[in-house]
C-alpha atoms as a PDB file:
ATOM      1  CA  UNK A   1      -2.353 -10.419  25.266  1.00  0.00           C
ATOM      2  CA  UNK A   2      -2.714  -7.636  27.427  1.00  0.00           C
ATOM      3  CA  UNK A   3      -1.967  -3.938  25.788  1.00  0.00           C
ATOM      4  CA  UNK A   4       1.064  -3.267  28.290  1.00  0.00           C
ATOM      5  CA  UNK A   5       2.560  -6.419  26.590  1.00  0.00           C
ATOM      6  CA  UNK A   6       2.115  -4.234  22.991  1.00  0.00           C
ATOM      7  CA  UNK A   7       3.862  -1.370  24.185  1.00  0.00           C
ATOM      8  CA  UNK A   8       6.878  -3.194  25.486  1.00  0.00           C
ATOM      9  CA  UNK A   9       7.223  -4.815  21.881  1.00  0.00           C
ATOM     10  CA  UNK A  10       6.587  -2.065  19.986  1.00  0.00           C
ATOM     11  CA  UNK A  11       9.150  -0.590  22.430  1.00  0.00           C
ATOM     12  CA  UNK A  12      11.654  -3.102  21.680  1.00  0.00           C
ATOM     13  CA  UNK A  13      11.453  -3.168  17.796  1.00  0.00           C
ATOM     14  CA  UNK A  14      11.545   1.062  18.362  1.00  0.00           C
ATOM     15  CA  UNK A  15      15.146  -0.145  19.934  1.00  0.00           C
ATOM     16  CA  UNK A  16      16.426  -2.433  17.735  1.00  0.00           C
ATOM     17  CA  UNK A  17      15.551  -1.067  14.715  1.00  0.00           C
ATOM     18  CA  UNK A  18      16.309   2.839  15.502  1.00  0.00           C
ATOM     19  CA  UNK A  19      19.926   2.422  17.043  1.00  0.00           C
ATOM     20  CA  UNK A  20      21.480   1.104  14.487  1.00  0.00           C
ATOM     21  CA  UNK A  21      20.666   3.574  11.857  1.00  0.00           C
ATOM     22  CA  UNK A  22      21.065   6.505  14.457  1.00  0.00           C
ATOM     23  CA  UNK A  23      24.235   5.591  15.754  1.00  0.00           C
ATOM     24  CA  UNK A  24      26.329   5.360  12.987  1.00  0.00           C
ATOM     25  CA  UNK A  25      24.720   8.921  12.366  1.00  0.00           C
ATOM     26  CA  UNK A  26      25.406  10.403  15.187  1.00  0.00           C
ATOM     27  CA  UNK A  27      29.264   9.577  15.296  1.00  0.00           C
ATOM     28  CA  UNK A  28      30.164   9.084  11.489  1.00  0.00           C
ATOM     29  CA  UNK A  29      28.381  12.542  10.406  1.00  0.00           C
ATOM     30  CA  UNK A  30      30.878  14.584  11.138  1.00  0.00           C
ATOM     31  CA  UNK A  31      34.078  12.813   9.877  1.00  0.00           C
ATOM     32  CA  UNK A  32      35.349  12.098   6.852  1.00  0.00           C
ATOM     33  CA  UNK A  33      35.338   8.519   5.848  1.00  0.00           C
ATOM     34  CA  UNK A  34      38.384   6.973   3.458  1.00  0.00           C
ATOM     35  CA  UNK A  35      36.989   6.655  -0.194  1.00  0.00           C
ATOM     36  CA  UNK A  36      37.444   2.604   0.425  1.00  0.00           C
ATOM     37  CA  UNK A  37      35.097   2.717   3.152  1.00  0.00           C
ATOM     38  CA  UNK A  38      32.297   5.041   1.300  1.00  0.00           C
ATOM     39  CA  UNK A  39      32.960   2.103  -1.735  1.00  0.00           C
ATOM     40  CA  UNK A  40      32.134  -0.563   0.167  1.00  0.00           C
ATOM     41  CA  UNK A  41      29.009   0.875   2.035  1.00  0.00           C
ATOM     42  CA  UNK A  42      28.144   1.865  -1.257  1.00  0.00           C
ATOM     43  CA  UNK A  43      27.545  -1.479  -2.143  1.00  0.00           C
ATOM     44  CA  UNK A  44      25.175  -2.844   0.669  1.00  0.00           C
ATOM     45  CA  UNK A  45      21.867  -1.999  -0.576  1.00  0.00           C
ATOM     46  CA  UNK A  46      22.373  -4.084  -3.860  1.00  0.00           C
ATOM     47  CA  UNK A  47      23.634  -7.076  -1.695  1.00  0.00           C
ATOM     48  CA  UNK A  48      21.064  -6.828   0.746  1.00  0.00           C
ATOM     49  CA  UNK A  49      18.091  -6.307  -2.301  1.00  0.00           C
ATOM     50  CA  UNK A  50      19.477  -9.544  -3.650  1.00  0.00           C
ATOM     51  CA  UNK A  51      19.443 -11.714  -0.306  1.00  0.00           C
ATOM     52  CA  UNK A  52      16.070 -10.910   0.009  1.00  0.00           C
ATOM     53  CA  UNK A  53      15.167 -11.530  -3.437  1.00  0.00           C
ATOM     54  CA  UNK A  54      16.872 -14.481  -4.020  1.00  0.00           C
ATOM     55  CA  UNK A  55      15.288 -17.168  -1.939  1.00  0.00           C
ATOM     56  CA  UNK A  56      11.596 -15.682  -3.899  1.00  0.00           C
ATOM     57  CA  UNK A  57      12.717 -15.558  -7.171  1.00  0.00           C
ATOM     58  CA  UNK A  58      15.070 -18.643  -7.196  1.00  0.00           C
ATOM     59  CA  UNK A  59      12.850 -21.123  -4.542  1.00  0.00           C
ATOM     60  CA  UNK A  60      10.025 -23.223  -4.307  1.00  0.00           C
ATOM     61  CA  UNK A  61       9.204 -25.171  -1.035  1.00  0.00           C
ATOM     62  CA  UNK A  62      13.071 -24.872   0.061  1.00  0.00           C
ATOM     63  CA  UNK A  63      14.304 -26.156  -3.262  1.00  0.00           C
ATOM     64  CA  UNK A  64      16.137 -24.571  -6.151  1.00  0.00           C
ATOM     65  CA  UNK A  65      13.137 -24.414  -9.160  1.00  0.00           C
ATOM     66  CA  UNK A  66      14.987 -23.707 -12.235  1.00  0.00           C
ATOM     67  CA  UNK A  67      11.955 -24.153 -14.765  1.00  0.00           C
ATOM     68  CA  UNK A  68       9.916 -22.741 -17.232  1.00  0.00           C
ATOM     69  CA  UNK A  69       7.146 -22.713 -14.790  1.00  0.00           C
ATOM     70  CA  UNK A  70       8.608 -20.718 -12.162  1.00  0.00           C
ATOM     71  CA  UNK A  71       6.461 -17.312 -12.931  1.00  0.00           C
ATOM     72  CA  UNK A  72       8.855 -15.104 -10.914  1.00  0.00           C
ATOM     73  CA  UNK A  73      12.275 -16.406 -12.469  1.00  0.00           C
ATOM     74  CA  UNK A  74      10.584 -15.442 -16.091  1.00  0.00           C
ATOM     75  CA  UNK A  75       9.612 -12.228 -14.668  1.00  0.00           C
ATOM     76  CA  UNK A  76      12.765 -11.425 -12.937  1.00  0.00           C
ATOM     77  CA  UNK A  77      14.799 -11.737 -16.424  1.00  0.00           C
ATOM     78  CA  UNK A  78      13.201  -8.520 -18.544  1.00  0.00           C
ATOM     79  CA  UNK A  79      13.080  -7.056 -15.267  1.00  0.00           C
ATOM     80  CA  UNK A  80      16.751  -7.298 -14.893  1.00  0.00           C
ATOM     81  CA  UNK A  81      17.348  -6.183 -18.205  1.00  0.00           C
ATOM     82  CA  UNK A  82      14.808  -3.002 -17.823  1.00  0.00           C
ATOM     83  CA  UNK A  83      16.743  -2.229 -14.657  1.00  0.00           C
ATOM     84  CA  UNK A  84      20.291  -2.324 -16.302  1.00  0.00           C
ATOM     85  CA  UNK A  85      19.194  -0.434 -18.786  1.00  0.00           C
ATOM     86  CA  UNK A  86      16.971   2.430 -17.344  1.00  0.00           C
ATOM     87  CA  UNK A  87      18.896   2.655 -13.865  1.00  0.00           C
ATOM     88  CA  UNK A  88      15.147   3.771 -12.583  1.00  0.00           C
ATOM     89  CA  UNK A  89      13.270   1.920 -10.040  1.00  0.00           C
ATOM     90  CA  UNK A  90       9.931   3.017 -10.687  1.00  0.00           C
ATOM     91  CA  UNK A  91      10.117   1.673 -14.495  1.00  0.00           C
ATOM     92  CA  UNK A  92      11.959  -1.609 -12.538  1.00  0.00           C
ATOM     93  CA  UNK A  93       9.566  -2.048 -10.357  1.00  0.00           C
ATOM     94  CA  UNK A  94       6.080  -0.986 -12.707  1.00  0.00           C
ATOM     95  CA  UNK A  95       7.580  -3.199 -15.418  1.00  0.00           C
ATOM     96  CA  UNK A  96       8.449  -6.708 -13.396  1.00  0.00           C
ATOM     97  CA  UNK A  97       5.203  -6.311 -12.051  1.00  0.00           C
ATOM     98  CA  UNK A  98       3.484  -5.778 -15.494  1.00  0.00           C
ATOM     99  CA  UNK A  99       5.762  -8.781 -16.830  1.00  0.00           C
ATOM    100  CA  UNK A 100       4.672 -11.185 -13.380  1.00  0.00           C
ATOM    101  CA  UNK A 101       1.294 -10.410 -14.277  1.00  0.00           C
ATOM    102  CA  UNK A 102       1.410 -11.216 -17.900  1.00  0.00           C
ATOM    103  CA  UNK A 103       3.199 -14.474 -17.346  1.00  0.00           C
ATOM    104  CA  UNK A 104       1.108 -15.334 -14.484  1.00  0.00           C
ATOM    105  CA  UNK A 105      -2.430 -15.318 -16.889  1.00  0.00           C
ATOM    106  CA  UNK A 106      -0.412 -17.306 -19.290  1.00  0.00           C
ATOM    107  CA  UNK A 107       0.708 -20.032 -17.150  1.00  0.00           C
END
């Protein structure tokens, strides 16, 4: 692939992934936005952290894999309970990896 090739990707992921977090900037920054709306964006990040999750914790090859031998299911269950509970993603995130690890050497 030749490098001008590159730079007109890089270009085009600079595009697509820059406006949309600059434009609602630039025109929503100085206006007040209803408490409904400010709600609602409020809960985005949550539903987009669980659409990505979901499919890694919940599938295997395409297919639901409810079962005890689904590492990242066990994992993901203290893990949701040290999240609820400490509200802090570095303990979240140091702790479900400590629990993966631990159930990965035992299964």
């Amino acid at each position: 692939m030749e490098s001008s090739r590159y730079i007109y990707m890089i270009a085009g992921m600079l595009f697509v992934t820059f406006l949309p977090r600059f434009l609602p900037l630039m025109f929503l920054s100085n206006k007040n936005l209803p408490d409904k709306v400010i709600r609602w964006l409020s809960f985005i990040p949550a539903a987009v952290l669980s659409a990505l999750l979901a499919p890694a914790v919940l599938l295997n090859d395409g297919r639901l894999f409810l079962s005890l031998e689904n590492t990242a299911l066990l994992a993901f269950i203290p893990t949701l309970v040290i999240a609820y509970k400490t509200k802090n993603i570095f303990y979240t995130v140091s702790c479900g990896l400590i629990f993966y690890l631990i159930l990965d050497l035992i299964f």
